[in-house]
C-alpha atoms as a PDB file:
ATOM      1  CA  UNK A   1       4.827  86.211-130.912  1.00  0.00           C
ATOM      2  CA  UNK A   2       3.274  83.773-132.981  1.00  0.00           C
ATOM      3  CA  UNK A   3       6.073  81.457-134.999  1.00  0.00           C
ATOM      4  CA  UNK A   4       6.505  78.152-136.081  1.00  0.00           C
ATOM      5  CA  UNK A   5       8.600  75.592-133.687  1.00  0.00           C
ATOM      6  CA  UNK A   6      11.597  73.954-136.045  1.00  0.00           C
ATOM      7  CA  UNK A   7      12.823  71.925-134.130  1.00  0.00           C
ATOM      8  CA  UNK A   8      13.712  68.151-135.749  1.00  0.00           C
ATOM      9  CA  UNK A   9      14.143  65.508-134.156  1.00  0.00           C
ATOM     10  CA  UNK A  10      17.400  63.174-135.104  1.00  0.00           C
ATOM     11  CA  UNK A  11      17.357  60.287-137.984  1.00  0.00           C
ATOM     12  CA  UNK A  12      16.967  57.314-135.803  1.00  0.00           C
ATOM     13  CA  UNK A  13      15.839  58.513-132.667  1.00  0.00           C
ATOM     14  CA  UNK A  14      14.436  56.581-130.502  1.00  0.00           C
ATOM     15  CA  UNK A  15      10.452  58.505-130.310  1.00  0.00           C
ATOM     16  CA  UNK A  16       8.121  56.303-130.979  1.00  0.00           C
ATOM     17  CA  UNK A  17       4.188  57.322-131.175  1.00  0.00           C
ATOM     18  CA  UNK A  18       1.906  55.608-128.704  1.00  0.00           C
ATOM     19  CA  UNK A  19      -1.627  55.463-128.444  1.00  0.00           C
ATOM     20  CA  UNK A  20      -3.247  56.937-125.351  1.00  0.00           C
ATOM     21  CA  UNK A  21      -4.261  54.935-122.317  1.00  0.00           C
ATOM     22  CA  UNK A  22      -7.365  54.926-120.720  1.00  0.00           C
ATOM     23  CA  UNK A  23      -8.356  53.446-117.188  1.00  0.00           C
ATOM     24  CA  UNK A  24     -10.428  50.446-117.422  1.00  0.00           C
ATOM     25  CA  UNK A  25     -14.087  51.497-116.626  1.00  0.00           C
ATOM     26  CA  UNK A  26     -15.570  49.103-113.953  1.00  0.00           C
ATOM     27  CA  UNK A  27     -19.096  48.312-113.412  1.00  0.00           C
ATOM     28  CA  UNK A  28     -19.948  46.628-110.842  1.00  0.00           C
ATOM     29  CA  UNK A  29     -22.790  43.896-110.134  1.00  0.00           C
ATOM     30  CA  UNK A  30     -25.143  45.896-108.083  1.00  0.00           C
ATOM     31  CA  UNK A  31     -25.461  48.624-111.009  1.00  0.00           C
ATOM     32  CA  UNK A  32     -28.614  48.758-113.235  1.00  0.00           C
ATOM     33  CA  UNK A  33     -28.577  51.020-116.761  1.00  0.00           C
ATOM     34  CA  UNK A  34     -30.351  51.327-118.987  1.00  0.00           C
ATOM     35  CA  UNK A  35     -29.358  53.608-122.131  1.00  0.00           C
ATOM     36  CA  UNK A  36     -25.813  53.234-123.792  1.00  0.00           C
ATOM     37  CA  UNK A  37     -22.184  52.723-123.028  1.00  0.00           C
ATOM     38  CA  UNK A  38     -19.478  54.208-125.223  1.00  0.00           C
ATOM     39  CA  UNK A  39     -15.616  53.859-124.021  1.00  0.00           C
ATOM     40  CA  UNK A  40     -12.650  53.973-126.437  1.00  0.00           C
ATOM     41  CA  UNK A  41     -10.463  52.007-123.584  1.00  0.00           C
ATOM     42  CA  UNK A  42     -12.080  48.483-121.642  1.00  0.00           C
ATOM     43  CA  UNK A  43     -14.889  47.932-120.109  1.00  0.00           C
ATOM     44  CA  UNK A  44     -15.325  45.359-117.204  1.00  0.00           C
ATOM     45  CA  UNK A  45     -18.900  44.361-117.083  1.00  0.00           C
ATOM     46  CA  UNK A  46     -20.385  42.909-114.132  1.00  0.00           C
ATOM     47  CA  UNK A  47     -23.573  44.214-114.002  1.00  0.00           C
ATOM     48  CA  UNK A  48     -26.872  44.488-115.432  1.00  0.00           C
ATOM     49  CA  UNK A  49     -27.734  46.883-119.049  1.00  0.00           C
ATOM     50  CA  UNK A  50     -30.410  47.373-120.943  1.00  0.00           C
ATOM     51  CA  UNK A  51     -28.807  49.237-123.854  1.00  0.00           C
ATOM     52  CA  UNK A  52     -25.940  48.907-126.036  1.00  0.00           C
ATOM     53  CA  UNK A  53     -21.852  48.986-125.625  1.00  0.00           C
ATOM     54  CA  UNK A  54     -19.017  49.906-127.993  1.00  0.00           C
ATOM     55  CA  UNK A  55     -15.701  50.227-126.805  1.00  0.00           C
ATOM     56  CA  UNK A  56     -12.027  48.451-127.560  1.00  0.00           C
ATOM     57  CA  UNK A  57     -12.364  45.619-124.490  1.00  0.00           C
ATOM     58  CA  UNK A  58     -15.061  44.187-123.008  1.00  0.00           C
ATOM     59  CA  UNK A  59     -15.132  41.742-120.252  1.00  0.00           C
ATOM     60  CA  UNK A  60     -18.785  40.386-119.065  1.00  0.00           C
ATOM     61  CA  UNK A  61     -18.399  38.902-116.040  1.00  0.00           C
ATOM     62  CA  UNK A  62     -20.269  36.177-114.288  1.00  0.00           C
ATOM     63  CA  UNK A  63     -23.187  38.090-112.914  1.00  0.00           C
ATOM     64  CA  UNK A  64     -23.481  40.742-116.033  1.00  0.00           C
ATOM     65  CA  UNK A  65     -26.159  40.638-118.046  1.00  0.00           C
ATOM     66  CA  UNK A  66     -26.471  42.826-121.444  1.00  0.00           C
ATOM     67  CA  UNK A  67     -29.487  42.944-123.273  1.00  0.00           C
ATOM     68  CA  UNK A  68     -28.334  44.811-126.324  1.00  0.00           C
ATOM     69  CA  UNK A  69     -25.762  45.471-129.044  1.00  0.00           C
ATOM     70  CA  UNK A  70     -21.552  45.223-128.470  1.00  0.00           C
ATOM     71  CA  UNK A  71     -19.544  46.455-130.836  1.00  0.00           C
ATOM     72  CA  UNK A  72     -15.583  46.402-129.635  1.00  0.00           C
ATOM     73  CA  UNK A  73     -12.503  44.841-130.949  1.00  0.00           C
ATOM     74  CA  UNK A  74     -11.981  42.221-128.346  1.00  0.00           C
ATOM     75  CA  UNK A  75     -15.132  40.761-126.147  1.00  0.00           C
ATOM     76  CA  UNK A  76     -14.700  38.054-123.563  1.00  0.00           C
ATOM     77  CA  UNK A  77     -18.282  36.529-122.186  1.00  0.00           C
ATOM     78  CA  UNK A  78     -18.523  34.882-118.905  1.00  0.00           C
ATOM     79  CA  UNK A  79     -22.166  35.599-117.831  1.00  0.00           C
ATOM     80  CA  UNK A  80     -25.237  36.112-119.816  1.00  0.00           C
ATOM     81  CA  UNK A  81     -25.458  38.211-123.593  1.00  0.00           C
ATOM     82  CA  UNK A  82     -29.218  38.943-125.506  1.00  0.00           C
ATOM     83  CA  UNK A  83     -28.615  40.434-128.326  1.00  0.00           C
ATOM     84  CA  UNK A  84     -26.194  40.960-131.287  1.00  0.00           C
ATOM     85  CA  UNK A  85     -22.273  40.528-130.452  1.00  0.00           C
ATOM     86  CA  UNK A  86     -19.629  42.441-133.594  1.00  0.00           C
ATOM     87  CA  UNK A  87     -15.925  42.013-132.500  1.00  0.00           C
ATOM     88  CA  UNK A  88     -12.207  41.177-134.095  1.00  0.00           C
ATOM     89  CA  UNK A  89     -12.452  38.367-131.244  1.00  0.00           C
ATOM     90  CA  UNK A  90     -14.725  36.351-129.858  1.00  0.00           C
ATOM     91  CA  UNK A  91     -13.825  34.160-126.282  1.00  0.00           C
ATOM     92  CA  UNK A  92     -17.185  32.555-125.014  1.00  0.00           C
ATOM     93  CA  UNK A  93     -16.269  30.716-121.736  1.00  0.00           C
ATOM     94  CA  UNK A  94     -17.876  27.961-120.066  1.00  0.00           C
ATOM     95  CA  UNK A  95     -20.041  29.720-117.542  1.00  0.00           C
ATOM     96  CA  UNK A  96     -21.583  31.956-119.991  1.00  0.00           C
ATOM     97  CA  UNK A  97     -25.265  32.293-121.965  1.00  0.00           C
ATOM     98  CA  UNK A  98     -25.483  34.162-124.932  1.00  0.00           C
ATOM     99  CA  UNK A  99     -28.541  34.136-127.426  1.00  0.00           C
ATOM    100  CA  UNK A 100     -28.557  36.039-130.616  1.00  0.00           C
ATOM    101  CA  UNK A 101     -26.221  36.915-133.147  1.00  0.00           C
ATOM    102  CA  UNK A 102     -22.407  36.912-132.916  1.00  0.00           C
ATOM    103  CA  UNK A 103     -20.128  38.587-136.057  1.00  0.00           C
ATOM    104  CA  UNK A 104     -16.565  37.882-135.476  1.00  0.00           C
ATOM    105  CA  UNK A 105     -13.279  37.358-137.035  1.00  0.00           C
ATOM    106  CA  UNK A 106     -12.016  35.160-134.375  1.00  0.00           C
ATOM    107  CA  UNK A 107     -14.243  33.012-132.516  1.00  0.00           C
ATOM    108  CA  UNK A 108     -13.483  30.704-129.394  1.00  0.00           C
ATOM    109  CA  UNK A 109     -15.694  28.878-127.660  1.00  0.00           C
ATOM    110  CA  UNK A 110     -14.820  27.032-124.471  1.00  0.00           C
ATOM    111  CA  UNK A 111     -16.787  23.638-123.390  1.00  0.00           C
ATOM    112  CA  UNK A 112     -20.123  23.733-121.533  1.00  0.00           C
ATOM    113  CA  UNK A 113     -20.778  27.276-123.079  1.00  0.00           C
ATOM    114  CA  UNK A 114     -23.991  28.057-123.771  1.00  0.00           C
ATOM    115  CA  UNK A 115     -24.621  29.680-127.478  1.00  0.00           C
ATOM    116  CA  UNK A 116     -28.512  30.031-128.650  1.00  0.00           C
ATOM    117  CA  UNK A 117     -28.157  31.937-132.069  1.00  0.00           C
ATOM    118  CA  UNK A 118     -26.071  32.639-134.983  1.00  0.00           C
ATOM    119  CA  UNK A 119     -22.201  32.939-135.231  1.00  0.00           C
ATOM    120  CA  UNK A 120     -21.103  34.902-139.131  1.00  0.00           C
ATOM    121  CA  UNK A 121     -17.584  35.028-139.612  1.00  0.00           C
ATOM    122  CA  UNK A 122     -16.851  38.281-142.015  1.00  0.00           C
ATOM    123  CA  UNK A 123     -13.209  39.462-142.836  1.00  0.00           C
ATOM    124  CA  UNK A 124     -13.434  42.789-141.666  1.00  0.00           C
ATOM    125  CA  UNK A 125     -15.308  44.220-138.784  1.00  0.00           C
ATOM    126  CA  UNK A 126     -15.543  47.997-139.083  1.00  0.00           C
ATOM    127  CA  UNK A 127     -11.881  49.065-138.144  1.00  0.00           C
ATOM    128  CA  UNK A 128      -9.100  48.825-140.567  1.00  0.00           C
ATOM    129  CA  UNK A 129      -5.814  46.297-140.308  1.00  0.00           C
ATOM    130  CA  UNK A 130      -3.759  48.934-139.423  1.00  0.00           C
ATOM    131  CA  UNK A 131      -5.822  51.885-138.350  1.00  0.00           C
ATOM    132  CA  UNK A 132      -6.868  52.413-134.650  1.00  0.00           C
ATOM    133  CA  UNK A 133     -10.342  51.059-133.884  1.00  0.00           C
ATOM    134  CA  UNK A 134     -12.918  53.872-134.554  1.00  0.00           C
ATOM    135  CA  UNK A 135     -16.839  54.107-133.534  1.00  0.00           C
ATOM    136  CA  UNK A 136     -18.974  54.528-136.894  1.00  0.00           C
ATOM    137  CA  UNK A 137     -22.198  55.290-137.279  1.00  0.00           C
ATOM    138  CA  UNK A 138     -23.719  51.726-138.601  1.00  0.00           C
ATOM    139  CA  UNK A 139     -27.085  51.961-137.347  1.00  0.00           C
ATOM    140  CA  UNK A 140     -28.734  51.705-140.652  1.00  0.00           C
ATOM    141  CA  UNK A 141     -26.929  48.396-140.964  1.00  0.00           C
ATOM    142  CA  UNK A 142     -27.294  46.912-137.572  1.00  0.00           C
ATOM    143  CA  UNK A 143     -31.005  48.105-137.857  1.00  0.00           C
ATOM    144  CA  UNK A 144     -31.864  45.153-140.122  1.00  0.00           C
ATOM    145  CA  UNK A 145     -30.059  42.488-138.174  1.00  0.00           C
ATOM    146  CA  UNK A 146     -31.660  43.724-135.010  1.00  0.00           C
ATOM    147  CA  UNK A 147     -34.847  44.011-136.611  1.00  0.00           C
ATOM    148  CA  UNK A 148     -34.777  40.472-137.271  1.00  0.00           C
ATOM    149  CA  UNK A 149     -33.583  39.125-134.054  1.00  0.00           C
ATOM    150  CA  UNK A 150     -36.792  41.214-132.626  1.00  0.00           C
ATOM    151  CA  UNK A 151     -39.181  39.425-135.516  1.00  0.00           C
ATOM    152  CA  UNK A 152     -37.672  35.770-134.344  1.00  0.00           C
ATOM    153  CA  UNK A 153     -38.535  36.184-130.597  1.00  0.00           C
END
């Protein structure tokens, strides 16, 4: 009834391990939330939030706007960010606005972007080299730095 499965697979063969796929989650630009957005697959931002993001991708389109904290390996910004940006990469495009605090590994910024803050390169944001990118609890940390973006305004 209950017994172990032995089966092996062959030296060589061809099985490889993959990491699992999610859909990307799309909001659109007549959508409104406030609270927090958590996705382990991307996120394509068009809207408005009042709250905080982590995920692996996020896109901020044109007419997004995020007041709040993003956490996420990769974030490309083509509207408007307030608040603290932590990613691997970094792509700030031409059309967008961002004010506050971006921690990066890899930071591009195109021509006629707009960038009101502070940009900290660090060697390591929260996710190791080889490791799949996990969600931590670093509010303790982050509570500082957001602290003092709050005491600047």
């Amino acid at each position: 009834m209950f017994h172990k499965n032995n089966t092996t697979r062959p030296v060589g063969s061809n099985v490889s391990v993959t990491k699992k796929e999610h859909a990307p989650s799309v909001i659109a630009k007549d959508i409104h939330m406030l609270g927090n957005v958590v996705s382990e697959g991307t996120v394509d931002f068009d809207g408005k939030l009042d709250g905080n993001i982590r995920c692996d991708t996020l896109v901020v389109r044109n007419n997004a706007f995020i007041k709040g904290e993003i956490l996420a390996n990769s974030v490309s910004v083509y509207g408007k960010v307030k608040g603290l940006i932590r990613a691997k990469t970094v792509h700030l495009y031409a059309s967008c606005h961002v004010e506050g605090i971006i921690m990066h590994e890899a930071l591009t910024i195109e021509d006629g972007a707009y960038l009101d803050g502070k940009c900290k390169r660090t060697d390591k944001i929260d996710s190791d080299d080889d490791a799949e990118f996990t969600f931590e609890d670093t509010s303790a940390k982050d509570a500082k730095v957001l602290e003092n973006i709050r005491l600047i305004r």
